[in-house]
N, C-alpha and C. Protein backbone atom coordinates (compact mmCIF):
# COMPACT_ATOMS: atom_id res chain seq x y z
N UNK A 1 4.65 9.01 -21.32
CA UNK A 1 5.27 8.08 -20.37
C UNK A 1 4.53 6.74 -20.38
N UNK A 2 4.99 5.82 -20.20
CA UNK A 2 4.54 4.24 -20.05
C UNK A 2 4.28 4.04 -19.06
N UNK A 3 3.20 2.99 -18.50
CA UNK A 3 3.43 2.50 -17.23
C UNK A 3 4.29 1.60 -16.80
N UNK A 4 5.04 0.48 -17.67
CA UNK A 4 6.32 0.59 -17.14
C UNK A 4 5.46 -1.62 -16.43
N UNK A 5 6.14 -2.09 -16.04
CA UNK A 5 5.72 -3.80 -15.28
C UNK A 5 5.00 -4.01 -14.39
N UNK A 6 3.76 -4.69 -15.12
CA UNK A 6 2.80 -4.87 -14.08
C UNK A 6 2.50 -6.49 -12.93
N UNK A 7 2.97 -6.36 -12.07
CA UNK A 7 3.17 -7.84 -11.14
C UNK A 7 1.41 -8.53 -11.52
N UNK A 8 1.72 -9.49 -11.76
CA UNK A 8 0.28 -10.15 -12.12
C UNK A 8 0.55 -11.23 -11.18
N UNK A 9 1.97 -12.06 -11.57
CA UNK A 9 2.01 -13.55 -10.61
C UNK A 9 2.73 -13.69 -9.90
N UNK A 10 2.97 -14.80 -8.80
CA UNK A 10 3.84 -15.02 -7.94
C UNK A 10 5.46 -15.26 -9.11
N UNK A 11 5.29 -15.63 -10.51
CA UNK A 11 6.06 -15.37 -11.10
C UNK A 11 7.11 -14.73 -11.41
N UNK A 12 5.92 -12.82 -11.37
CA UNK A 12 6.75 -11.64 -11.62
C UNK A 12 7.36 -11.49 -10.78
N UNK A 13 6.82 -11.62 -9.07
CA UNK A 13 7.49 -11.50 -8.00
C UNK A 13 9.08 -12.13 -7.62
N UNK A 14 9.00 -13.26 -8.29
CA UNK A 14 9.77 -14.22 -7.97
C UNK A 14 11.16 -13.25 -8.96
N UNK A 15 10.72 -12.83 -10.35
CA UNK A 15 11.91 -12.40 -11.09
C UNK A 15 12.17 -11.15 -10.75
N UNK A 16 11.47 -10.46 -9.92
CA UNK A 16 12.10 -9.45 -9.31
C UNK A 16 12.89 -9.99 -7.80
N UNK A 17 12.51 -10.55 -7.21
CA UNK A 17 13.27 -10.59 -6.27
C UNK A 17 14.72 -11.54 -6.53
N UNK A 18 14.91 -12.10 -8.06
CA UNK A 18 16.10 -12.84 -8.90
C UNK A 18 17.00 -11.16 -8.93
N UNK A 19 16.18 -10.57 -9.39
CA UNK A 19 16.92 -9.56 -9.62
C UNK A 19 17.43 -8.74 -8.46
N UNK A 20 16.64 -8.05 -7.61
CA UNK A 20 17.43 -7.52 -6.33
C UNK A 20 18.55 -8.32 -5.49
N UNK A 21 18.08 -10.07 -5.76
CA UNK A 21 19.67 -10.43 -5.15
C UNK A 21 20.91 -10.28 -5.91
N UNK A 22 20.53 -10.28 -7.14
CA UNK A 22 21.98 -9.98 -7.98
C UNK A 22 22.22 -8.91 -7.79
N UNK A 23 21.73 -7.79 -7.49
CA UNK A 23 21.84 -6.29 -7.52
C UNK A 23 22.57 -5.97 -6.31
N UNK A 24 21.74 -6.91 -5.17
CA UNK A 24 22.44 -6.13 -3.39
C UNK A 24 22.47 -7.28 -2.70
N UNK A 25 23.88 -7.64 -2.14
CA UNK A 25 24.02 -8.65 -1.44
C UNK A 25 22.80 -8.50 0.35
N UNK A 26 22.70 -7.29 0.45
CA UNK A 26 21.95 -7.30 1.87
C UNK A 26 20.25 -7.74 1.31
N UNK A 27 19.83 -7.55 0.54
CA UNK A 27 18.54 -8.11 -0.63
C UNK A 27 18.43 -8.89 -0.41
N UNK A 28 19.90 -9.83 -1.08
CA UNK A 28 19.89 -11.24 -0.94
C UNK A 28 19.75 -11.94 0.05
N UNK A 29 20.59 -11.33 1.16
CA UNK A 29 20.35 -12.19 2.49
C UNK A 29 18.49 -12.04 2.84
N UNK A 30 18.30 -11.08 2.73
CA UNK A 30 16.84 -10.85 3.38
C UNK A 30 16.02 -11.81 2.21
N UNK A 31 16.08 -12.04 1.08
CA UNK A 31 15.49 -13.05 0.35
C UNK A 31 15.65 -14.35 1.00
N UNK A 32 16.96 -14.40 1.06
CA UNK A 32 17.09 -15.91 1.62
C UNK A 32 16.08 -16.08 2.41
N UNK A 33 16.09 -15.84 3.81
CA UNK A 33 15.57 -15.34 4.82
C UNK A 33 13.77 -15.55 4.88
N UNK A 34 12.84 -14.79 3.61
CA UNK A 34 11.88 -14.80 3.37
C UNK A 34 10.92 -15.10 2.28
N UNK A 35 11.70 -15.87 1.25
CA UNK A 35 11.51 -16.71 0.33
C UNK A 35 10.33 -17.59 0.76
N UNK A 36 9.24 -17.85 0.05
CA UNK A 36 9.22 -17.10 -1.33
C UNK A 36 7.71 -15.64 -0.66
N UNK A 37 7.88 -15.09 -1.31
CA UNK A 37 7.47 -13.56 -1.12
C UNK A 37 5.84 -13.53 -1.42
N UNK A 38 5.14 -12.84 -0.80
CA UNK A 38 3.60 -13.25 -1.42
C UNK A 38 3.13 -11.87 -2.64
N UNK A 39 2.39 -12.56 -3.27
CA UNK A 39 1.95 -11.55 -4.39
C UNK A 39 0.81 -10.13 -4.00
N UNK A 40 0.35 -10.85 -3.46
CA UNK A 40 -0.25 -9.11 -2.36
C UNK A 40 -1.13 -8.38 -3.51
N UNK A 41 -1.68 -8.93 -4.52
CA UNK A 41 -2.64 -8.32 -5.47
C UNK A 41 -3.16 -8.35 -4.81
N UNK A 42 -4.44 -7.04 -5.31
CA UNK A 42 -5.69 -6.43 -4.79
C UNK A 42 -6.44 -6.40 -5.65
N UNK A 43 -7.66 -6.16 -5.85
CA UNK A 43 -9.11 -5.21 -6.74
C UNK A 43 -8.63 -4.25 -7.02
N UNK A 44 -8.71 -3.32 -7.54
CA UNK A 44 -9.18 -1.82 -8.05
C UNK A 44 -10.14 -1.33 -7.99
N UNK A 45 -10.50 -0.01 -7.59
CA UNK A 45 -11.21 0.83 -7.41
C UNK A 45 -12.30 1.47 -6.22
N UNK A 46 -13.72 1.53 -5.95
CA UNK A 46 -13.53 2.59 -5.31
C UNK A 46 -13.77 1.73 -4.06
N UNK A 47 -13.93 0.40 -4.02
CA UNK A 47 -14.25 0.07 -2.84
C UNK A 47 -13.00 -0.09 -1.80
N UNK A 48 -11.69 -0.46 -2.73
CA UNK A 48 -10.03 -0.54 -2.01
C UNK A 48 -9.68 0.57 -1.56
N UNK A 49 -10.23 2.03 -1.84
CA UNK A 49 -9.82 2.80 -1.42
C UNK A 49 -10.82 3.49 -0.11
N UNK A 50 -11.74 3.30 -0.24
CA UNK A 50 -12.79 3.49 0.93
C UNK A 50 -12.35 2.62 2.05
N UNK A 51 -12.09 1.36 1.38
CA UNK A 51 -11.60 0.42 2.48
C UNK A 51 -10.50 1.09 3.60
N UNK A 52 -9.56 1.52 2.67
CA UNK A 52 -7.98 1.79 2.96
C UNK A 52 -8.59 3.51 4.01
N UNK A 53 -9.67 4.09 3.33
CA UNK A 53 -9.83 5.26 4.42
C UNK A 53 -10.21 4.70 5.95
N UNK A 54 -11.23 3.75 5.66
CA UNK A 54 -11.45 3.17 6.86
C UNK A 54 -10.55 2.96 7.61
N UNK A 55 -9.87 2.35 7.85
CA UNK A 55 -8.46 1.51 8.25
C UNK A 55 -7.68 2.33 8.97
N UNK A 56 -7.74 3.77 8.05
CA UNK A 56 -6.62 4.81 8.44
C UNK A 56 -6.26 4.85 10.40
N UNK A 57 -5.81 4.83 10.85
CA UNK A 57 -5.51 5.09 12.52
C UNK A 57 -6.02 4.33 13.60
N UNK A 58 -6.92 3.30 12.90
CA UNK A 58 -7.71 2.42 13.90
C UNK A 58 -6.60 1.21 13.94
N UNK A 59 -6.70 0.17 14.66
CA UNK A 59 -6.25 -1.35 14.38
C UNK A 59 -6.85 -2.16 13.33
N UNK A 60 -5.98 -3.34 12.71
CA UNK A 60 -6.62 -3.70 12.38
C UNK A 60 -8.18 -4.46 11.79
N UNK A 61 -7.70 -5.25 13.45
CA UNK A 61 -9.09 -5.70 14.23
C UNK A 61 -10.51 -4.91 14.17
N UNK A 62 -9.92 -3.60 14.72
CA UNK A 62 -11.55 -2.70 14.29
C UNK A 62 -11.41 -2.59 12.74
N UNK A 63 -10.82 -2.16 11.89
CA UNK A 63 -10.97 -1.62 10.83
C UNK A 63 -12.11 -2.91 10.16
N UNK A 64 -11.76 -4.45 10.46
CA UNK A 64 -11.94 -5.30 10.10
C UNK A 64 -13.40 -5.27 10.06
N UNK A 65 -13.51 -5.22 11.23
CA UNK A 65 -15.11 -5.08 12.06
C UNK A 65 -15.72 -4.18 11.50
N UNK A 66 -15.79 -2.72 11.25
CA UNK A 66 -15.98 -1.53 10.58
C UNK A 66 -16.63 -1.90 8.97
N UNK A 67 -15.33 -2.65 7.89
CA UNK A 67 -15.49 -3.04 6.84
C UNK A 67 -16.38 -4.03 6.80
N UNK A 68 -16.60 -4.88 7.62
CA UNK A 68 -17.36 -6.01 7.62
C UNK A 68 -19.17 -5.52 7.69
N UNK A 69 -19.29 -4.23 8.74
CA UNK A 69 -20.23 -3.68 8.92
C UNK A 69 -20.99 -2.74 8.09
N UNK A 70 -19.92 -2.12 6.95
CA UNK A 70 -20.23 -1.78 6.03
C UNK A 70 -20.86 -1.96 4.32
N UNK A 71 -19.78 -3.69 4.61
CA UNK A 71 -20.35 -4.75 3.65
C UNK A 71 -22.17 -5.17 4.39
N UNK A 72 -22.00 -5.14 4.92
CA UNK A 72 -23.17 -5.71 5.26
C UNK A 72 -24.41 -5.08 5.24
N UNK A 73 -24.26 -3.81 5.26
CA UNK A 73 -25.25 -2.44 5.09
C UNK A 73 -24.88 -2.39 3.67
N UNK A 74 -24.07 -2.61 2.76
CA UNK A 74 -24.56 -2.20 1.47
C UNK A 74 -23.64 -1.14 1.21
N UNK A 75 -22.84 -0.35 2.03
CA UNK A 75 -22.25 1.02 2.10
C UNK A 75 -20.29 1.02 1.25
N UNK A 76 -20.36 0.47 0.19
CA UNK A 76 -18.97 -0.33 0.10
C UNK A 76 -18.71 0.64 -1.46
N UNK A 77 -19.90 1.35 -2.03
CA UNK A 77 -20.01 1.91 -3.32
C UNK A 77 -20.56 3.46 -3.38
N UNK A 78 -20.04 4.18 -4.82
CA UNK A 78 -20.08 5.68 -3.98
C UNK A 78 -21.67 6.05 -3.73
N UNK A 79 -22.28 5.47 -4.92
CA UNK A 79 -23.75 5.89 -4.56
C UNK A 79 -24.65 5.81 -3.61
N UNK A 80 -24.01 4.74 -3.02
CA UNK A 80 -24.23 4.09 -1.99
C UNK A 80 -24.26 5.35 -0.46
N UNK A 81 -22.52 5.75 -0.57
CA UNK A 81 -22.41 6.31 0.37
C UNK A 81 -23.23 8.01 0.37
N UNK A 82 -23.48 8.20 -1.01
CA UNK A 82 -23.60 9.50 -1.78
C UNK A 82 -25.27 10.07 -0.50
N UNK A 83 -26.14 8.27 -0.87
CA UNK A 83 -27.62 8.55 -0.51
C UNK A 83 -27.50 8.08 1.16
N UNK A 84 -26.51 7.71 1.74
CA UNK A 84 -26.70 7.24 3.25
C UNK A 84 -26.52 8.64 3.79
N UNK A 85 -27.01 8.82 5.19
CA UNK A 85 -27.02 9.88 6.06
C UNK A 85 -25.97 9.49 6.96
N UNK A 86 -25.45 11.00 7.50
CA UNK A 86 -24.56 10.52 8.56
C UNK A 86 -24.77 9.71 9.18
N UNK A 87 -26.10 9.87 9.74
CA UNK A 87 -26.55 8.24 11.35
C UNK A 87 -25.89 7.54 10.36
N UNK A 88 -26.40 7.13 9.12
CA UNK A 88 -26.49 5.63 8.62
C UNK A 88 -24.61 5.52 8.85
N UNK A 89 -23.57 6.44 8.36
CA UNK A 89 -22.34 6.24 8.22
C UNK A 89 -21.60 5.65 9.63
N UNK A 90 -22.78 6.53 10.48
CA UNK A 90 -21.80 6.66 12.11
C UNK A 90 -22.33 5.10 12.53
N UNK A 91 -23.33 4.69 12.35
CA UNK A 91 -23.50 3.65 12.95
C UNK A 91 -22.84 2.47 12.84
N UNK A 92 -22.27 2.55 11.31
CA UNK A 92 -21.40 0.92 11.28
C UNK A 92 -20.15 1.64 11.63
N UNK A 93 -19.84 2.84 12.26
CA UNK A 93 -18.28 2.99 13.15
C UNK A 93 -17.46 3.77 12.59
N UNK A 94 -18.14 5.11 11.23
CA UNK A 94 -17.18 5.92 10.88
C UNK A 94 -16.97 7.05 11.69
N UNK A 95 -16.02 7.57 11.78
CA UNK A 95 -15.92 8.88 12.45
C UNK A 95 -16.56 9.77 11.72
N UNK A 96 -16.22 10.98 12.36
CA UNK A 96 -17.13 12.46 11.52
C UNK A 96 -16.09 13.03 10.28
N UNK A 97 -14.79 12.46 10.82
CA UNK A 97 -13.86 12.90 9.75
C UNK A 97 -13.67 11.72 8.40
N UNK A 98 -13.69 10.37 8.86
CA UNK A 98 -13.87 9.59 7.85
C UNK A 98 -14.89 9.98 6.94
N UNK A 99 -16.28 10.33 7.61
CA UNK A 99 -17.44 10.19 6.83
C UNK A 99 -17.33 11.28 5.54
N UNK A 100 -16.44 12.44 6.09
CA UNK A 100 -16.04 13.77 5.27
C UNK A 100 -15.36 13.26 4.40
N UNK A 101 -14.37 12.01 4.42
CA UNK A 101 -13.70 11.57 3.68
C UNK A 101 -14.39 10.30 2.19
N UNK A 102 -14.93 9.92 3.34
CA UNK A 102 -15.68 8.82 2.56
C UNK A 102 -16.93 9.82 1.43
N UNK A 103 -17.19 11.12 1.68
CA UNK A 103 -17.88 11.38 0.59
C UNK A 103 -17.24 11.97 -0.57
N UNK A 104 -16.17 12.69 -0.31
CA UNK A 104 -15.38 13.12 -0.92
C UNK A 104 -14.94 12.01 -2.12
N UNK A 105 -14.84 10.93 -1.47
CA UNK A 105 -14.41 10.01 -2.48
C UNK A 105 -15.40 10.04 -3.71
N UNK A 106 -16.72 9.48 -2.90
CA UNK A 106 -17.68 9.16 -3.73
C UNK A 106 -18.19 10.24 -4.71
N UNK A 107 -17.59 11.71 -4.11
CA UNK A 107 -17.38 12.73 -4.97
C UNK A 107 -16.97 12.97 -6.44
N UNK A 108 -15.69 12.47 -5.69
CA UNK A 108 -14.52 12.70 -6.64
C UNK A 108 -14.63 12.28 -8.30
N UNK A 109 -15.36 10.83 -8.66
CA UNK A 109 -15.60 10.94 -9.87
C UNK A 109 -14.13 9.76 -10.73
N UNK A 110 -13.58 9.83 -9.51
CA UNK A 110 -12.23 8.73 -10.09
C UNK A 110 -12.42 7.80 -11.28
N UNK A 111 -11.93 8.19 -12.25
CA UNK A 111 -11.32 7.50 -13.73
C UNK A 111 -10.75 6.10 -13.29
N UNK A 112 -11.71 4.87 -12.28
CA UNK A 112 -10.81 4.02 -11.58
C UNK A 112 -10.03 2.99 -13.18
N UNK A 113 -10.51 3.00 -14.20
CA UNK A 113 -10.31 2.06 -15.52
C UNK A 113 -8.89 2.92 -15.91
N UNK A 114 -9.13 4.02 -16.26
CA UNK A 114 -8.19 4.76 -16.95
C UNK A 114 -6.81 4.66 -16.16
N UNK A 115 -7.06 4.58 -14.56
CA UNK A 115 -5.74 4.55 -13.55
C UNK A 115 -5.22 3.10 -14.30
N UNK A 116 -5.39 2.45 -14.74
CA UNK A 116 -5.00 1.06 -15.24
C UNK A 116 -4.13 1.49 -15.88
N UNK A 117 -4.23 2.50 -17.18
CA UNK A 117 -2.56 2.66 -18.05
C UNK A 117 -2.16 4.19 -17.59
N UNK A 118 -2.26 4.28 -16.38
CA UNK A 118 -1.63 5.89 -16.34
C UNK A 118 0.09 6.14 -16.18
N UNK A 119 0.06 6.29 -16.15
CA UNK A 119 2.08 6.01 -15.55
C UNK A 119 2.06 6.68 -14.09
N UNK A 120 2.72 6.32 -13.08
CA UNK A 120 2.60 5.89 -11.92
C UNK A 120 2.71 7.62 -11.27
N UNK A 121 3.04 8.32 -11.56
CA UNK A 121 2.77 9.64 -10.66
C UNK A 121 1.56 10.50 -11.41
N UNK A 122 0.95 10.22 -12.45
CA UNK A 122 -0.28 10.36 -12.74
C UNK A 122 -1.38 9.87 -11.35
N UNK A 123 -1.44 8.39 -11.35
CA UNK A 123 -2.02 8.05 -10.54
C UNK A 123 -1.78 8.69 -9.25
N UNK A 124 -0.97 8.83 -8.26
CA UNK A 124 -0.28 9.51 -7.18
C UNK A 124 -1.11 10.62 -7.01
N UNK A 125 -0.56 11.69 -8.32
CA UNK A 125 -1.24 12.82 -8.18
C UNK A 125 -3.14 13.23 -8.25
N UNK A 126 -3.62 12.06 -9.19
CA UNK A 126 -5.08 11.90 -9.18
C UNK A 126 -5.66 11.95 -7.58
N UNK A 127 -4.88 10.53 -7.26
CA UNK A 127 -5.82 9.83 -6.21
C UNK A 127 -5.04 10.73 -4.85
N UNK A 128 -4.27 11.36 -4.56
CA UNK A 128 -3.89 12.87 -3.94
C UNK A 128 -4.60 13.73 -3.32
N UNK A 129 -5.58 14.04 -4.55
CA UNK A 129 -6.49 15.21 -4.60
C UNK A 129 -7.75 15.18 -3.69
N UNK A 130 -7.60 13.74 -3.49
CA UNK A 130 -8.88 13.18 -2.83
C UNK A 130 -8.40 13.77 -1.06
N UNK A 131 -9.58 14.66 -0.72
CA UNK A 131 -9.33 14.48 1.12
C UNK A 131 -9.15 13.23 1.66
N UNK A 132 -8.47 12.83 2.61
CA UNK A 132 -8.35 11.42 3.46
C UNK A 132 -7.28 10.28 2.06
N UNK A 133 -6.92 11.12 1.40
CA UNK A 133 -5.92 10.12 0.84
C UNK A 133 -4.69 10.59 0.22
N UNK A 134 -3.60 9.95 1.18
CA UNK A 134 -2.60 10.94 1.54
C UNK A 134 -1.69 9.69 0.27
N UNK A 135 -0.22 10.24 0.21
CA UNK A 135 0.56 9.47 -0.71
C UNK A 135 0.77 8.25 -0.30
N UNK A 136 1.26 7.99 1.27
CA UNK A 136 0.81 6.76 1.45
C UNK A 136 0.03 5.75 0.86
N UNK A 137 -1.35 5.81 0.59
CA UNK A 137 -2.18 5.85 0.20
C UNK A 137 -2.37 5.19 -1.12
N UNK A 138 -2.12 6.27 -1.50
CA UNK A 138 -2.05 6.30 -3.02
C UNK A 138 -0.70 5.20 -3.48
N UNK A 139 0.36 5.15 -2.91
CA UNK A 139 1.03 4.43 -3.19
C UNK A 139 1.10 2.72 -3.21
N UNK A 140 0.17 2.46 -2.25
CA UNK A 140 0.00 1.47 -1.81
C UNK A 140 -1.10 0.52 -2.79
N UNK A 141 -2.04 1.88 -3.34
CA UNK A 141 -2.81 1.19 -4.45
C UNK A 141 -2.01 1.05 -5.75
N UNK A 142 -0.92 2.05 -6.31
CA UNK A 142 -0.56 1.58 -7.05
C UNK A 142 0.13 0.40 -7.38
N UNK A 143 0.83 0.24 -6.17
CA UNK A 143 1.10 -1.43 -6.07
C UNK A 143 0.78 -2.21 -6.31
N UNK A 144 -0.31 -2.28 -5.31
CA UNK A 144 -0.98 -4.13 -5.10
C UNK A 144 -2.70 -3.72 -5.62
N UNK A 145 -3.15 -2.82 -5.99
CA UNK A 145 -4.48 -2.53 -6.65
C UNK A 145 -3.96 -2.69 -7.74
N UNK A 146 -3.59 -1.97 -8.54
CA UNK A 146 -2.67 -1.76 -9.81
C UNK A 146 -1.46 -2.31 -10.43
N UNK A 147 -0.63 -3.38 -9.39
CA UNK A 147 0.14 -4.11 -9.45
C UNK A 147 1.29 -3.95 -9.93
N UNK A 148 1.52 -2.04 -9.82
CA UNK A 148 2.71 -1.31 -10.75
C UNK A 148 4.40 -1.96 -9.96
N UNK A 149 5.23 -2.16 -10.97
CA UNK A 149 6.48 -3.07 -10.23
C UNK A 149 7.39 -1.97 -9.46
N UNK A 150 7.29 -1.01 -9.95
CA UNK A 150 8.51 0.27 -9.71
C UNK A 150 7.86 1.61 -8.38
N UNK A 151 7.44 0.92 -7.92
CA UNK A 151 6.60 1.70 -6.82
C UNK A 151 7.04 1.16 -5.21
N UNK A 152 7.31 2.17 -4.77
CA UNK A 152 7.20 1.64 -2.43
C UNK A 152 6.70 3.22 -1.82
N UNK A 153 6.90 2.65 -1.14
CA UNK A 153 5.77 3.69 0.10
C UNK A 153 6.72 4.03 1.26
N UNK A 154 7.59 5.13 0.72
CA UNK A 154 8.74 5.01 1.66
C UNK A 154 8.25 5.63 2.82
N UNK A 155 7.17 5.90 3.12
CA UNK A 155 6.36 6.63 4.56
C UNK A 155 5.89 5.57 5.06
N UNK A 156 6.05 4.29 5.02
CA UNK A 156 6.17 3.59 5.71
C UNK A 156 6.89 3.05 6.89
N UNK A 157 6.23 3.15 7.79
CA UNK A 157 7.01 2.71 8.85
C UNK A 157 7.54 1.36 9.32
N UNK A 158 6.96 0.63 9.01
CA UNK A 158 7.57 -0.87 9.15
C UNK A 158 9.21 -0.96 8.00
N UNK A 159 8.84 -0.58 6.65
CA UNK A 159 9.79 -0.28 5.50
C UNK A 159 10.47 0.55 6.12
N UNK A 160 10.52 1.47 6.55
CA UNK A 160 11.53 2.43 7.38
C UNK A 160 12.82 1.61 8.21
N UNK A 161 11.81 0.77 9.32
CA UNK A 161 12.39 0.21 10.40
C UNK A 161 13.28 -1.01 9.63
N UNK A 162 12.89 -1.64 8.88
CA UNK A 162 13.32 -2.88 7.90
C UNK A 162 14.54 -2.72 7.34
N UNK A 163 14.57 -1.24 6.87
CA UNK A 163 15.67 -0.96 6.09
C UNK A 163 16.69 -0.70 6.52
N UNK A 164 16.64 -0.03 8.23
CA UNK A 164 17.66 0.43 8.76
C UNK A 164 18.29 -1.05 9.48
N UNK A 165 17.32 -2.09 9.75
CA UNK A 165 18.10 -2.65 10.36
C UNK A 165 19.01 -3.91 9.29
N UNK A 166 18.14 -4.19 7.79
CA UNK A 166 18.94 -5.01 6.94
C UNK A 166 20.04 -3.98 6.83
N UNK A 167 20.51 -2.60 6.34
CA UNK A 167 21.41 -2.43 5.84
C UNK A 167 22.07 -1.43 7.23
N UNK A 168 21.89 -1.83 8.62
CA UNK A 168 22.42 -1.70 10.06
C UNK A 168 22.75 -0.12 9.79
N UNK A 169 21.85 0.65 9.79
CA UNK A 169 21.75 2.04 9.73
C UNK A 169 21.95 3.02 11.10
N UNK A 170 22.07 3.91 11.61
CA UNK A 170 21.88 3.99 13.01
C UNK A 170 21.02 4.71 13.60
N UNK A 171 20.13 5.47 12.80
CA UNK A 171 18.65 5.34 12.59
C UNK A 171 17.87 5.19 11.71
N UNK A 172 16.31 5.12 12.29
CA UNK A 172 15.39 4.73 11.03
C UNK A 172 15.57 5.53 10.05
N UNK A 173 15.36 5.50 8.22
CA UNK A 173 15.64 6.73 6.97
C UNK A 173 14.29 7.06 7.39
N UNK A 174 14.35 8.64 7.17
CA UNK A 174 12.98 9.37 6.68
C UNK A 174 12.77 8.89 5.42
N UNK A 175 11.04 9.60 4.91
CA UNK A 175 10.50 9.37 3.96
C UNK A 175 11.43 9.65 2.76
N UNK A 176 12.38 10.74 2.96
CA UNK A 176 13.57 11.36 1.79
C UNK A 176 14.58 10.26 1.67
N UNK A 177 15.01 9.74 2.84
CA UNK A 177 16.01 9.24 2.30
C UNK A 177 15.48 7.57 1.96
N UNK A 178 14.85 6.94 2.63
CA UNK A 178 14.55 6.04 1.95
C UNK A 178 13.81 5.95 0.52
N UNK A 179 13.62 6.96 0.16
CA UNK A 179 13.10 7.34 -1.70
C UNK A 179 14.39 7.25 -2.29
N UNK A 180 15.35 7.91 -1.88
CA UNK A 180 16.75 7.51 -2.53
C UNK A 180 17.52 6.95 -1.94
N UNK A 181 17.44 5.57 -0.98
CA UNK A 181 17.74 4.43 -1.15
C UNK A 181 17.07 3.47 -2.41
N UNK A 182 15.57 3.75 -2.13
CA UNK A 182 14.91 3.06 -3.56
C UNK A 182 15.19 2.89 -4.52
N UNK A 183 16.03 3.60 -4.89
CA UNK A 183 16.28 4.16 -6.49
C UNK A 183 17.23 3.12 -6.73
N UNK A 184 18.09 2.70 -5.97
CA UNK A 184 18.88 1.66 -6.60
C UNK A 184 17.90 0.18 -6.52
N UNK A 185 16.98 0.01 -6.31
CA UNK A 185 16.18 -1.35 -6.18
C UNK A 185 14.97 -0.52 -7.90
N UNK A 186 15.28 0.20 -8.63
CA UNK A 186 14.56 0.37 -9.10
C UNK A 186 15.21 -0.66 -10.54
N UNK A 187 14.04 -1.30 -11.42
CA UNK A 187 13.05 -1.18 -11.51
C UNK A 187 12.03 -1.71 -10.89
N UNK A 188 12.41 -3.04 -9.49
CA UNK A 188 11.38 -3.55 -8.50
C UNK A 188 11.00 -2.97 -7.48
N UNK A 189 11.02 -1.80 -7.36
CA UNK A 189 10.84 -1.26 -6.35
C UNK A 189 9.66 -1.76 -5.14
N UNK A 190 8.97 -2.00 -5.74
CA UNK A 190 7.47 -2.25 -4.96
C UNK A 190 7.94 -4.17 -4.68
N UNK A 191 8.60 -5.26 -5.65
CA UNK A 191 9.28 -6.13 -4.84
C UNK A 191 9.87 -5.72 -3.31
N UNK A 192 11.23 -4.80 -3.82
CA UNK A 192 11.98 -4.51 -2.94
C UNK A 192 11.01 -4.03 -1.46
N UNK A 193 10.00 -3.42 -1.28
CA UNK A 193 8.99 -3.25 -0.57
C UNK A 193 8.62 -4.90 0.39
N UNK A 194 7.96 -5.46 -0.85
CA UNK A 194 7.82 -6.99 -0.46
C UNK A 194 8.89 -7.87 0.25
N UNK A 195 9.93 -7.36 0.01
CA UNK A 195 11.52 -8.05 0.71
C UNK A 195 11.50 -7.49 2.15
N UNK A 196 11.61 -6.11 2.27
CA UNK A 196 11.87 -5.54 3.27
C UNK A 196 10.34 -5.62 4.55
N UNK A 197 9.27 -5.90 3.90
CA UNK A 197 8.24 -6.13 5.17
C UNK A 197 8.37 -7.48 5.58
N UNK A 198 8.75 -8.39 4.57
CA UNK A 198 8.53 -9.77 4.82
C UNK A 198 10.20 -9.36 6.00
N UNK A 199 11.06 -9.12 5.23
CA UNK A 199 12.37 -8.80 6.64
C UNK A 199 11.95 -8.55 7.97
N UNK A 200 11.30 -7.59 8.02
CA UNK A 200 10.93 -7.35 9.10
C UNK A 200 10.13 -7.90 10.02
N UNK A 201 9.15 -8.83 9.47
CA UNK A 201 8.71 -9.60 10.53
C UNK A 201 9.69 -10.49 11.15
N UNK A 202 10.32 -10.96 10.42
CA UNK A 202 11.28 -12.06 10.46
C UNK A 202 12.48 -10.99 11.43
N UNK A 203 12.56 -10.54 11.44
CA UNK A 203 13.68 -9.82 12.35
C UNK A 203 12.75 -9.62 13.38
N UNK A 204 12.07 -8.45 13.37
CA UNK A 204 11.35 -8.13 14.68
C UNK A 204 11.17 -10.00 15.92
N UNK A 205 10.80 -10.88 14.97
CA UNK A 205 10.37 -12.27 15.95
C UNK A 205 11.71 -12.61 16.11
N UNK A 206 13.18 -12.45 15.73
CA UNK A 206 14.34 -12.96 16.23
C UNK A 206 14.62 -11.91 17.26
N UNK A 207 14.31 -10.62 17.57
CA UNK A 207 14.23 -9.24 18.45
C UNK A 207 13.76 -9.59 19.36
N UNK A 208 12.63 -10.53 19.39
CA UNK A 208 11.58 -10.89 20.56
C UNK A 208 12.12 -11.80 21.14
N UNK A 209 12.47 -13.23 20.13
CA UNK A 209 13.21 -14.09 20.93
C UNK A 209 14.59 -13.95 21.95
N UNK A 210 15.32 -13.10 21.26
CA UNK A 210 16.47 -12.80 22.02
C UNK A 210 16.01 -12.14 23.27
């Protein structure tokens, strides 16, 4: 299997979202709408995903604070986390279950180079295996860590809410059915992602105003 288009520039972005308006007039409107789309690259490897455990259930705001506290102790790499003691973990603000998580990672041994040409449910299923990193997860790095074009995170909840209200659904899709709504935005899938969050802000603030 191939891995298939990798978003590098606001470029690629731009010709995928050429393409979902020709594809779906409700696309299009939401392009109109949120033009032009941001590229949302990331880093790779183990520090994006430690990051992303952090983050898990807190607010932003703390997660922010948390990561910031961790950069600052040094605690951002596995060896790092491998030789710190719990105190050292709990003190910049991990839980007892993060910290289970956060070693696990540093465990794990992740092939982060090799995830570069894997084809996209390779990766999924790798970074899976890991405790504290659920498909969510994993999906989200293949995206914008990995910059894979044919990828969304249909357990998303904002993407959930986005979708039902561009294509006036009469409730939010589960994780099932918005996977096969996807399929027709495929091969941008992970654009189509980028359409539908940028939608949603932009709706939710016309929701507020009204």
């Amino acid at each position: 299997m191939t891995v298939g288009r990798i978003i590098e520039t606001p470029e690629c972005v731009a010709e995928g979202a050429e393409w979902l308006s020709d594809a779906c007039p409700r696309m299009a409107h939401a392009i109109d709408l949120t033009s032009p789309l941001p590229l949302r690259r990331r880093p790779d490897g183990f520090a994006q995903l430690l990051s992303a455990i952090v983050s898990q259930q807190v607010s932003v705001a703390s997660a922010n604070a948390i990561w910031g506290r961790m950069q600052q102790a040094g605690l951002t790499g596995p060896r790092k986390i491998k030789w710190a003691t719990d105190d050292d973990l709990r003190a910049v603000g991990l839980s007892r279950q993060k910290i289970r998580y956060a070693r696990a990672l540093a465990e794990a041994r992740i092939d982060y180079k090799a995830l570069r040409d894997a084809p996209d449910d390779v990766v999924i299923a790798a970074l899976t295996q890991v405790p504290g990193i659920g498909v969510w997860t994993a999906e989200i790095y293949a995206m914008f860590s990995l910059g894979r074009a044919d990828v969304i995170a249909p357990g998303d909840l904002a993407l959930q809410e986005a979708a039902r209200m561009l294509y006036g659904l009469p409730d939010r899709p589960t994780d099932k059915a918005l996977r096969q709504m996807a399929e027709a935005w495929s091969p941008w899938r992970s654009v189509a992602a980028r359409v539908l969050w940028a939608y949603y802000r932009v709706a939710k603030d016309r929701e507020g105003i009204r």
